[in-house]
Structure formats: structure tokens, C-alpha cells
N, C-alpha and C. Protein backbone atom coordinates (compact mmCIF):
# COMPACT_ATOMS: atom_id res chain seq x y z
N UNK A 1 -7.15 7.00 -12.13
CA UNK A 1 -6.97 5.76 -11.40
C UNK A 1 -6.49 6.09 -9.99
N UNK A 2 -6.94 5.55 -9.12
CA UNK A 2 -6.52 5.72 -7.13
C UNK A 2 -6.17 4.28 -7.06
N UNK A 3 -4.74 4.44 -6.77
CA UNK A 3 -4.23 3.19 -6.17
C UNK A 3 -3.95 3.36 -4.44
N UNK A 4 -3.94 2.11 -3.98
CA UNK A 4 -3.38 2.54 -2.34
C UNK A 4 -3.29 1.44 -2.10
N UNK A 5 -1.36 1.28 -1.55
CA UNK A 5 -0.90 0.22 -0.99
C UNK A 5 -1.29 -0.42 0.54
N UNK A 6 -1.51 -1.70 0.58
CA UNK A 6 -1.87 -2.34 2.12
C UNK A 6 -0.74 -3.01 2.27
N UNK A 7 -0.35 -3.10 3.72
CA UNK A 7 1.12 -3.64 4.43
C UNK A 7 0.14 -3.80 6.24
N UNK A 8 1.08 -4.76 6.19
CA UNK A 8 0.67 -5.56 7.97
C UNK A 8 1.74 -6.59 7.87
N UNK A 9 2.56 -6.52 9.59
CA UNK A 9 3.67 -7.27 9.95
C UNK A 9 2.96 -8.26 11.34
N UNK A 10 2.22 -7.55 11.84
CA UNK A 10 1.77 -7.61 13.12
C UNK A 10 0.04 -8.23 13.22
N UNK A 11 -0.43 -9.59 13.47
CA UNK A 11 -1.44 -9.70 13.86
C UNK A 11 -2.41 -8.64 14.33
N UNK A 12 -3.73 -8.75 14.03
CA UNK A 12 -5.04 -8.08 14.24
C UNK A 12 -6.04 -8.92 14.43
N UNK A 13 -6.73 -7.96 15.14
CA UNK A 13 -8.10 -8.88 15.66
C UNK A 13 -8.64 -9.86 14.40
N UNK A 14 -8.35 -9.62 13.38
CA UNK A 14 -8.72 -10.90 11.78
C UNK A 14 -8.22 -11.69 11.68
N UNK A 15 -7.02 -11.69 12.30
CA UNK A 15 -6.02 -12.76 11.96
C UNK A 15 -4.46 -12.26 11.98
N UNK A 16 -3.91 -13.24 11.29
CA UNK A 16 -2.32 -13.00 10.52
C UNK A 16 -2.47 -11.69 9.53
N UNK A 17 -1.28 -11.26 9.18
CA UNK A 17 -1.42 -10.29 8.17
C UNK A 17 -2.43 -10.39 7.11
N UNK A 18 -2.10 -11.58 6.59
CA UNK A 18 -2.52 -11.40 4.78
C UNK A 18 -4.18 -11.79 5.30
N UNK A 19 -4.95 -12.32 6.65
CA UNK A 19 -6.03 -12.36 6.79
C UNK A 19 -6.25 -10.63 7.09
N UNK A 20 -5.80 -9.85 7.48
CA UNK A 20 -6.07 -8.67 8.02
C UNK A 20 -6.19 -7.61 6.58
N UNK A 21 -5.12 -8.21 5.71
CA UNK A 21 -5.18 -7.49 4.44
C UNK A 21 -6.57 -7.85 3.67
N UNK A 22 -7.06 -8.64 3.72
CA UNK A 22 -8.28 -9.35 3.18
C UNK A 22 -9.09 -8.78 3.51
N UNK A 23 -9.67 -8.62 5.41
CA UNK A 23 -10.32 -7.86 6.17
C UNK A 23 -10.43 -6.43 5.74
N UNK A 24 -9.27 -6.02 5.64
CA UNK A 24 -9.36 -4.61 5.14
C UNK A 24 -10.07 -4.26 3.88
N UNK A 25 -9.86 -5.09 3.29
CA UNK A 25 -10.75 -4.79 1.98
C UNK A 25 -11.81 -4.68 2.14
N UNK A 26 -12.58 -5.95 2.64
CA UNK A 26 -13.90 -5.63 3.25
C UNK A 26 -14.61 -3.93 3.74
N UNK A 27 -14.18 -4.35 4.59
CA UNK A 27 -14.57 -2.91 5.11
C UNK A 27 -14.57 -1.67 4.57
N UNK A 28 -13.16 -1.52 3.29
CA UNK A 28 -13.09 -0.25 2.82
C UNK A 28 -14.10 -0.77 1.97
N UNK A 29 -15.12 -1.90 1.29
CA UNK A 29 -15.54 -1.83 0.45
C UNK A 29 -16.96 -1.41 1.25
N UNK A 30 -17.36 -1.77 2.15
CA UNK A 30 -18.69 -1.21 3.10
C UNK A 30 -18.42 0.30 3.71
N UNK A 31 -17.66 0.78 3.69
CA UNK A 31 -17.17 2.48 3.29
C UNK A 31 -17.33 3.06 2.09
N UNK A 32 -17.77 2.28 1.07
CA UNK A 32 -18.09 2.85 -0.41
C UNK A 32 -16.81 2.97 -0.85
N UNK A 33 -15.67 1.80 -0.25
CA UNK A 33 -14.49 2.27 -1.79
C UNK A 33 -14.28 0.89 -2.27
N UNK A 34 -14.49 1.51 -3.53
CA UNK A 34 -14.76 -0.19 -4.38
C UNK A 34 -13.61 -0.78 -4.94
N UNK A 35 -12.94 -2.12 -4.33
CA UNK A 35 -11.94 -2.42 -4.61
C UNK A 35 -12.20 -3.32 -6.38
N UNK A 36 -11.52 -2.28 -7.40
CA UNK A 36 -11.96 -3.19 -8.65
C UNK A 36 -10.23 -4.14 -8.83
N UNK A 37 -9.43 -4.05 -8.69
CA UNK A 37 -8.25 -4.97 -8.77
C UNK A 37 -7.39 -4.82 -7.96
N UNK A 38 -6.84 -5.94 -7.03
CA UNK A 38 -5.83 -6.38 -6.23
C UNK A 38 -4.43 -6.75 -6.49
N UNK A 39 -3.69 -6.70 -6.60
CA UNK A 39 -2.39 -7.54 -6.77
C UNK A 39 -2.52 -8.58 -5.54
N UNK A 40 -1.39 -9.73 -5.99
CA UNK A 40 -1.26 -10.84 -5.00
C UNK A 40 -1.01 -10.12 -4.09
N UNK A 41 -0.56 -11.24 -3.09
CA UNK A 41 -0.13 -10.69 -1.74
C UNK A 41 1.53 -11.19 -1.78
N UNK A 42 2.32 -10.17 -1.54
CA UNK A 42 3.63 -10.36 -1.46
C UNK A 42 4.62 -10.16 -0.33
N UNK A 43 5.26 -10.79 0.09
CA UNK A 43 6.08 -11.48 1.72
C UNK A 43 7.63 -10.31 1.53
N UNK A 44 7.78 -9.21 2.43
CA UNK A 44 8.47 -8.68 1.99
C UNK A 44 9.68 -8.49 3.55
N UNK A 45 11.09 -8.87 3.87
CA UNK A 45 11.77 -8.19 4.69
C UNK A 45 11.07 -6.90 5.42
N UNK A 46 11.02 -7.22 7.03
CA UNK A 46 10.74 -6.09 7.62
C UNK A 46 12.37 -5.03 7.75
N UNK A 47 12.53 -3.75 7.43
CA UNK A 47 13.32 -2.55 7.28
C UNK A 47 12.57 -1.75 8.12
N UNK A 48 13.11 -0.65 8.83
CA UNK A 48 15.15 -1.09 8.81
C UNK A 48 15.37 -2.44 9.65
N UNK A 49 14.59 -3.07 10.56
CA UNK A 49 15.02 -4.12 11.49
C UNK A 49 14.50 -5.54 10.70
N UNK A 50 15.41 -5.89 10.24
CA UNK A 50 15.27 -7.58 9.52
C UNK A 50 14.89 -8.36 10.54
N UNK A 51 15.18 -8.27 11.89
CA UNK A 51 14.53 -9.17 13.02
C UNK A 51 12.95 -8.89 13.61
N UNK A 52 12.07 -8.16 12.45
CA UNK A 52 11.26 -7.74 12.97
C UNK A 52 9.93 -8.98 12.24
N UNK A 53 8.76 -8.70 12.39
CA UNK A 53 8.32 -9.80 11.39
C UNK A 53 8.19 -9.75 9.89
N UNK A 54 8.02 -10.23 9.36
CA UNK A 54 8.29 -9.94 7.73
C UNK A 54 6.39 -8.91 7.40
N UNK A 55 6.69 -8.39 6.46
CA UNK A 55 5.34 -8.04 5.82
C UNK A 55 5.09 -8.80 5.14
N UNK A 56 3.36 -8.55 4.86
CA UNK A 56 2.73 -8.79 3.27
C UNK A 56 2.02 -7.47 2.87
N UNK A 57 2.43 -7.46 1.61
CA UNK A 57 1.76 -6.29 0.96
C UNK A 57 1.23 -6.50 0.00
N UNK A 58 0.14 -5.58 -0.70
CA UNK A 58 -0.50 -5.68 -2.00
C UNK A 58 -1.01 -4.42 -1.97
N UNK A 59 -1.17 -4.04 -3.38
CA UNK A 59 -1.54 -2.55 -4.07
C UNK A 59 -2.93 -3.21 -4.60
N UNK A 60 -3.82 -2.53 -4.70
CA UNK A 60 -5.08 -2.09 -4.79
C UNK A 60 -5.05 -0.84 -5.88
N UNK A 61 -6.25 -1.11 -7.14
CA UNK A 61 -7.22 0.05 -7.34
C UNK A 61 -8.26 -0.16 -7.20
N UNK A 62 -8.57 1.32 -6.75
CA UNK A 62 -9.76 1.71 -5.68
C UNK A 62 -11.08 2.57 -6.71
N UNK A 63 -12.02 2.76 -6.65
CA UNK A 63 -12.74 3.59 -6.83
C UNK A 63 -13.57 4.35 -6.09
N UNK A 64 -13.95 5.84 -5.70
CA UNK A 64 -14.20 6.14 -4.75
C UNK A 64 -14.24 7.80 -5.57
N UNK A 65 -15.64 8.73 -4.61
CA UNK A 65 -16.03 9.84 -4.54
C UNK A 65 -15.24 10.70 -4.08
N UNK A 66 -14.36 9.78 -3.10
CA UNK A 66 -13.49 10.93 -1.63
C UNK A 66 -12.46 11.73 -2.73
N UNK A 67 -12.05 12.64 -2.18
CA UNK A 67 -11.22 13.61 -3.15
C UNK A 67 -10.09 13.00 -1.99
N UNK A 68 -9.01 13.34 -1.96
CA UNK A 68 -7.53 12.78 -1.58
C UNK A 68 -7.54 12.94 0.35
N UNK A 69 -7.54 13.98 0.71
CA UNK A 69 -7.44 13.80 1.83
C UNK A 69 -9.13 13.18 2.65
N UNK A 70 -10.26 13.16 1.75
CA UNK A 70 -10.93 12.49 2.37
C UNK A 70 -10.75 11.34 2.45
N UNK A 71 -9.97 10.39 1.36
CA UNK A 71 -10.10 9.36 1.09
C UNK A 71 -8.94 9.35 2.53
N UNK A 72 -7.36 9.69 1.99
CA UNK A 72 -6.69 9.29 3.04
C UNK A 72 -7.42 9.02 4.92
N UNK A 73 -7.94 10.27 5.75
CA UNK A 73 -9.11 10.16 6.78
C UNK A 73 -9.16 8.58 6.72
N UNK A 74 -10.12 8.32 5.97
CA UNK A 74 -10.69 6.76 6.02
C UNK A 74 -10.17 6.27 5.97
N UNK A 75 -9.10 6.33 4.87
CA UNK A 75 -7.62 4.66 5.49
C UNK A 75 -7.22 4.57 6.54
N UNK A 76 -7.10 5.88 7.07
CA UNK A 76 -6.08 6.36 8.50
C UNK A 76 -7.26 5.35 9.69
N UNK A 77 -8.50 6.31 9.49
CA UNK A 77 -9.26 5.46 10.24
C UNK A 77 -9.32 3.93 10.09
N UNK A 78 -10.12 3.17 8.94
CA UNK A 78 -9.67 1.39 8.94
C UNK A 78 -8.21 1.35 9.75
N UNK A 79 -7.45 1.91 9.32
CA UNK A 79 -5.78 1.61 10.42
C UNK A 79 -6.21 1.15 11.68
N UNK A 80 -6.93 2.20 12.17
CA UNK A 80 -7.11 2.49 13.53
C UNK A 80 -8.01 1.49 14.07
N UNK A 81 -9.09 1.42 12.90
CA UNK A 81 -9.81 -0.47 13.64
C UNK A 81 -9.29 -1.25 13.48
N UNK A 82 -8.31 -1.92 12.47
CA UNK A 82 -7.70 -2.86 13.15
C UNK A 82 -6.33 -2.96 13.89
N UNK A 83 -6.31 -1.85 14.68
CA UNK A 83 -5.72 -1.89 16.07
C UNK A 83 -4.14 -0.88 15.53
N UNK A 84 -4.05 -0.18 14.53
CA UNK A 84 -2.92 0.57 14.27
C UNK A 84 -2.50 1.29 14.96
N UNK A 85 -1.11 1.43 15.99
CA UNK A 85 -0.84 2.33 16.66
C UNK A 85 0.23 2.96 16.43
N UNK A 86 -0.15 4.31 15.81
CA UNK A 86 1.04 4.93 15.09
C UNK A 86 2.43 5.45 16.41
N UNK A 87 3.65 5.16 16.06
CA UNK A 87 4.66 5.09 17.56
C UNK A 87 5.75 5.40 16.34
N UNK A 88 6.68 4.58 16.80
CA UNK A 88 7.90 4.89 15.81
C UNK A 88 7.90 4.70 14.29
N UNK A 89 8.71 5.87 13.95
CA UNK A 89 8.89 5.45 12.19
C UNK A 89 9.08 4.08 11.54
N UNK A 90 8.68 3.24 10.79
CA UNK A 90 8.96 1.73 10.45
C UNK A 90 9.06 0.94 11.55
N UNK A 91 7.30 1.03 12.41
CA UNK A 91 7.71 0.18 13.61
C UNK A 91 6.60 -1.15 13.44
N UNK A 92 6.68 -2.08 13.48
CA UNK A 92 5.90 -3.34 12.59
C UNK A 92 4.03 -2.77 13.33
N UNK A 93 3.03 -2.80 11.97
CA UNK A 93 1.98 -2.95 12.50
C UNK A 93 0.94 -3.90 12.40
N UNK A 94 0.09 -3.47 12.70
CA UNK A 94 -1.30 -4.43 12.21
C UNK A 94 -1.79 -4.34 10.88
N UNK A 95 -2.18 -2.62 10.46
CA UNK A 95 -2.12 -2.23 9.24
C UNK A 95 -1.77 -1.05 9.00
N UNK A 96 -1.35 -0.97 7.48
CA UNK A 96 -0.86 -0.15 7.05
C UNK A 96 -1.43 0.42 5.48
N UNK A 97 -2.03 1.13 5.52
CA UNK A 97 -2.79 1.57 4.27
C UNK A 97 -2.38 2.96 3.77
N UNK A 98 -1.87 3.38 2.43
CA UNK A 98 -0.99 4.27 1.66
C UNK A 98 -1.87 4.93 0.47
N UNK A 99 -1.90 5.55 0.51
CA UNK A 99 -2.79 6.57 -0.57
C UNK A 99 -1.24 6.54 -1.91
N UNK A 100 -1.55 6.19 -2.46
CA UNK A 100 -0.65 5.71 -3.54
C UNK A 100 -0.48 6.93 -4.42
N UNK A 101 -1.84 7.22 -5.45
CA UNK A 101 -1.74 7.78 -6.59
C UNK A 101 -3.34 8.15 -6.68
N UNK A 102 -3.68 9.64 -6.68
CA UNK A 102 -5.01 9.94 -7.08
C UNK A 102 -5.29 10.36 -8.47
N UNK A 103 -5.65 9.22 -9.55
CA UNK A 103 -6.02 10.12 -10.90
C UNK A 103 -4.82 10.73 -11.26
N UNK A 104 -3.61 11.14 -11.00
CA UNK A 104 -2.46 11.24 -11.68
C UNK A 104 -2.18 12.75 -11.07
N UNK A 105 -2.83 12.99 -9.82
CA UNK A 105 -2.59 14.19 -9.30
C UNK A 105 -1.09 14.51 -8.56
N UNK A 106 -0.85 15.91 -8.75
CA UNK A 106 1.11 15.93 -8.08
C UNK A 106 0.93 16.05 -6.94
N UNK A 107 -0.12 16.97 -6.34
CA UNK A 107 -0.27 17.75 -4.84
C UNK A 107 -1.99 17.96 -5.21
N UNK A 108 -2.48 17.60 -3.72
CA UNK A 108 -4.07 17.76 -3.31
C UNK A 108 -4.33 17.91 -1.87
N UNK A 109 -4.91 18.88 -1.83
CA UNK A 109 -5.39 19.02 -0.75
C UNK A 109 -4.44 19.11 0.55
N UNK A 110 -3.16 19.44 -0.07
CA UNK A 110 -2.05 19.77 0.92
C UNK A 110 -1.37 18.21 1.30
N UNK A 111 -1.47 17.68 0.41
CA UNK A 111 -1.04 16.35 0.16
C UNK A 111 -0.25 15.89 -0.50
N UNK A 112 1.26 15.27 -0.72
CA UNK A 112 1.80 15.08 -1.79
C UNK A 112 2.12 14.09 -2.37
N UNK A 113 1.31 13.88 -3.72
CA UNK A 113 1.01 12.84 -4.81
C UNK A 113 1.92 13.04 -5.80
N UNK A 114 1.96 12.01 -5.90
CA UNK A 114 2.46 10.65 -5.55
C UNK A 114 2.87 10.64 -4.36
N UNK A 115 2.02 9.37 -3.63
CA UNK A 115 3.16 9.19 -2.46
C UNK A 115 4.72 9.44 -2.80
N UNK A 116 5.35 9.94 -2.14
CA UNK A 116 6.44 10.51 -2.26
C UNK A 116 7.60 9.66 -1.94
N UNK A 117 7.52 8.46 -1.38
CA UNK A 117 8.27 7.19 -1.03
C UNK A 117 8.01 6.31 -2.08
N UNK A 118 6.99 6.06 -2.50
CA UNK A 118 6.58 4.70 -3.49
C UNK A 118 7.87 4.93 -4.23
N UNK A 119 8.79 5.20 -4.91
CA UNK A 119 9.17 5.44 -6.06
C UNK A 119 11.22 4.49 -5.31
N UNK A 120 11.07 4.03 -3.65
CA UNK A 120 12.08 3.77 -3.33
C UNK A 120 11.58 2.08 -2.63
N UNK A 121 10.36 1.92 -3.12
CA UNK A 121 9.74 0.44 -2.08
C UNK A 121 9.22 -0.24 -2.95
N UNK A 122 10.23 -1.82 -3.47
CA UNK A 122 9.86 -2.47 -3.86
C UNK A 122 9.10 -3.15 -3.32
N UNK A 123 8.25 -3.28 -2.18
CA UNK A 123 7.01 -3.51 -1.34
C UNK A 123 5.89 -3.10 -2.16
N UNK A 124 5.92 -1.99 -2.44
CA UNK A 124 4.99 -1.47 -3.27
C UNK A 124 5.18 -1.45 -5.02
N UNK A 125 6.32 -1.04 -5.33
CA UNK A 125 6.53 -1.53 -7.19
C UNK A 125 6.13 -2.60 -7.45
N UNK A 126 6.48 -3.75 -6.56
CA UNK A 126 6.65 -4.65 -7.56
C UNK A 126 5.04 -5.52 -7.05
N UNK A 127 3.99 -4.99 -6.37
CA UNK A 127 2.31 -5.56 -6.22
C UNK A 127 1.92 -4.14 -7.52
N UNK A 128 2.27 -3.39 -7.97
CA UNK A 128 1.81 -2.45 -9.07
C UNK A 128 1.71 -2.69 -9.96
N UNK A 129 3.25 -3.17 -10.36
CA UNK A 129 3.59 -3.78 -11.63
C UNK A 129 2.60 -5.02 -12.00
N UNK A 130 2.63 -5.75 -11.13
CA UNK A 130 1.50 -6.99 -11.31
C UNK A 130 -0.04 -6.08 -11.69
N UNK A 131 -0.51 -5.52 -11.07
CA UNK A 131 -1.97 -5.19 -10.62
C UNK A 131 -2.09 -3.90 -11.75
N UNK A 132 -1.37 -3.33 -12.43
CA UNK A 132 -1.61 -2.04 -13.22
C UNK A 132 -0.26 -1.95 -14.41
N UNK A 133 0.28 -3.31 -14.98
CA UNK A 133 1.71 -2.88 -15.69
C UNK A 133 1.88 -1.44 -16.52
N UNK A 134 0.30 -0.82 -16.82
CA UNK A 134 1.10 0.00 -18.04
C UNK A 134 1.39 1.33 -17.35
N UNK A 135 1.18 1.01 -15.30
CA UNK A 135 0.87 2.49 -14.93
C UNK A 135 2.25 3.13 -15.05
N UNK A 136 2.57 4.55 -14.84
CA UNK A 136 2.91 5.75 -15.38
C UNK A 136 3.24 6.40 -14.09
N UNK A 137 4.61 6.73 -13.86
CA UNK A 137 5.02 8.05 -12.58
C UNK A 137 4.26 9.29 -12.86
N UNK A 138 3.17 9.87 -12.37
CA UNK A 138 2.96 10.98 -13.19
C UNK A 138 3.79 12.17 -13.33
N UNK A 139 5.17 12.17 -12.47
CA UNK A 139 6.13 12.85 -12.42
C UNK A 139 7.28 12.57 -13.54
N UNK A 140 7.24 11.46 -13.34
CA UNK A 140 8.74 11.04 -13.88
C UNK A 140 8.42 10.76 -14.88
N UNK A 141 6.90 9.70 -15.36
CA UNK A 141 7.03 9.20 -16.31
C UNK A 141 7.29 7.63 -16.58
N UNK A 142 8.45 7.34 -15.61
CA UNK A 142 8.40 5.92 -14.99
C UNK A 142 8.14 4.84 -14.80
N UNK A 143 7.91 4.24 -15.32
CA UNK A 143 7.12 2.97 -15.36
C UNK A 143 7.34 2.25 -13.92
N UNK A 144 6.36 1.43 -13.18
CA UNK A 144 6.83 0.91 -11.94
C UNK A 144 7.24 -0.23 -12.05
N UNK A 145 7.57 -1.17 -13.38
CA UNK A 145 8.85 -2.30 -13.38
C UNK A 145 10.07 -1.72 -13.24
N UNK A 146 10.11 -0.47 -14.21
CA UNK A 146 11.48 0.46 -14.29
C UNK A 146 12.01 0.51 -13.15
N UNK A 147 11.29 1.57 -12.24
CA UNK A 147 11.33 1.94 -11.18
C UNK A 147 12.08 0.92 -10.25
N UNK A 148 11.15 -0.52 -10.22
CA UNK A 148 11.61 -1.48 -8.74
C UNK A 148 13.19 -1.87 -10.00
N UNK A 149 13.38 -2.08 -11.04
CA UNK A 149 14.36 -2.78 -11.77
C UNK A 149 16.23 -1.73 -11.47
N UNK A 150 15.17 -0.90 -10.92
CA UNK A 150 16.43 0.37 -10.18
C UNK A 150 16.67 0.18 -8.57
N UNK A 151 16.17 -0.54 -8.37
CA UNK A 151 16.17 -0.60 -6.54
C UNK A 151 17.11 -2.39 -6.56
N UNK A 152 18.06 -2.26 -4.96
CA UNK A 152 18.84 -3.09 -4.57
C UNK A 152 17.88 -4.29 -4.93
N UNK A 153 18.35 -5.78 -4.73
CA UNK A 153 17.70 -7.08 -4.37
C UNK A 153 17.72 -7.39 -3.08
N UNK A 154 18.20 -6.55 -2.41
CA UNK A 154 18.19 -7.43 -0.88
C UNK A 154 16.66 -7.37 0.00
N UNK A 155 16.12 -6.49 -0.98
CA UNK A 155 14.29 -6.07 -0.22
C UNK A 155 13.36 -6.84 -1.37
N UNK A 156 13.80 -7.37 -1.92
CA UNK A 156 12.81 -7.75 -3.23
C UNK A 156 11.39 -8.91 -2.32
N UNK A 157 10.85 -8.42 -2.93
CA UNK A 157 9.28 -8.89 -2.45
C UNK A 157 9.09 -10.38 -2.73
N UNK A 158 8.91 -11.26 -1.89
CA UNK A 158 8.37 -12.92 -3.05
C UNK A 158 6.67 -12.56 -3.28
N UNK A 159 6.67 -13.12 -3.96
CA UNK A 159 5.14 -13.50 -4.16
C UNK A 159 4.31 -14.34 -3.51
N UNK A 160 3.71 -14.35 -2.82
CA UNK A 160 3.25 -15.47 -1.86
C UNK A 160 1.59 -16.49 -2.73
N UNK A 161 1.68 -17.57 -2.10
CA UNK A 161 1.04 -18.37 -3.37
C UNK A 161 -0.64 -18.22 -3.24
């Protein structure tokens, strides 16, 4: 299974976020990656700066030929069309696309899988948990309700309708 999280704080030529998250799909799906299930879209505190605009996020599984760092390339690229300009660490964007989990791989292609953050962003646990409940840390073992049910409430994601 290839999951990969989408996040946007910041308008794009599509629209508002959650239109840009939509957009994105598109496109990765006319790139040959076939989006077979979405999680909602969820409204999450922008971190570290709460005065920044809020996100929406949703996790995606993907299907796709690309082996890990090809696949990543192409997210990086979609980033880049709709207007991503990589600058400071956690600095609000247009989009934001995350190579999640390849097939249950640890390290690829000089890559390290599991994203290596997912396991601290209820941004991302808790659109997983919805979109894949029975998935599996392939490290830990983990379950990703577990996981977000271990993280503060002050970042907790709403669900947007």
C-alpha cells in the first residue's frame, strides 16, 4: 500500500486550499497515480505559528509503478505547479504533498520510510485512521489511532464537512 499525505495553508492558482487539494488529485491522477481512497479533508492549526492560516489535510492511497524516489520527484514537482515555494521550515504553502508509506518499506532509494515525522502529526494520523484503520507502523507496529491517541489535543485536526 503507498499512502501520501496532502496539506495547503496558502491559496493557488485552483483556489482555497481544500480546492487545491482536489486539484492535486487530478493531476497526480493524469501522471498515472491512481488515487483509489481519500480521507476527508481535515482543518488543522497552522505550527509552529498559530497566526498563520490554518491547513487542510487529507491522506490518500495511491497506486503507482514509480518506485519511492520516483514517485516522491513527481509530488515534489505537482508542488511546484501549484506554485510551492520551498523557503522556511513550516512556512504556510500552496501545497504540500508527503510520501507517507511505500508497501511497508523502512529505507528506499536513500529515502526514509516511513516518513519519519508522520508518527508526531496528528494532521496526518488522524486523515489515516479514517482512510486505512487497520494500517500498521511498519516499524513499530502501531496502529495510527494509537499513534494520534498519544499526541497532545491542542493540534487535533476537525473534520471538515
Amino acid at each position: 500500500m503507498i499512502l501520501i499525505a496532502l496539506g495547503a495553508n496558502l491559496h493557488s492558482h485552483a483556489g482555497p486550499p481544500a480546492a487545491t487539494l482536489e486539484a492535486a488529485q487530478l493531476r497526480l491522477e493524469a501522471l498515472g497515480v491512481k488515487i483509489l481512497a481519500r480521507s476527508s479533508f481535515y482543518e488543522t492549526p497552522s505550527w509552529p505559528d498559530p497566526g498563520q492560516p490554518a491547513f487542510v489535510n487529507a491522506v490518500a492511497v495511491v497506486e503507482t509503478t514509480l518506485q519511492p524516489a520516483e514517485l516522491l520527484a513527481l509530488l515534489h514537482g505537482v508542488e511546484t505547479a501549484f506554485g510551492r515555494m520551498r523557503s522556511a521550515p513550516n512556512a504556510p504553502r500552496t501545497l504540500d504533498i508527503d510520501l507517507l508509506d511505500h508497501d511497508g518499506r523502512v529505507t528506499a532509494d536513500g529515502l526514509t520510510l516511513p516518513h519519519p515525522r508522520m508518527m508526531e502529526r496528528s494532521f496526518v494520523l488522524a486523515p489515516l485512521a479514517e482512510v486505512v484503520p487497520g494500517w500498521r507502523h511498519p516499524v513499530t507496529g502501531a496502529g495510527a489511532g494509537e499513534l494520534l491517541a498519544g499526541l497532545p489535543d491542542r493540534d487535533a485536526p476537525k473534520k471538515l464537512a
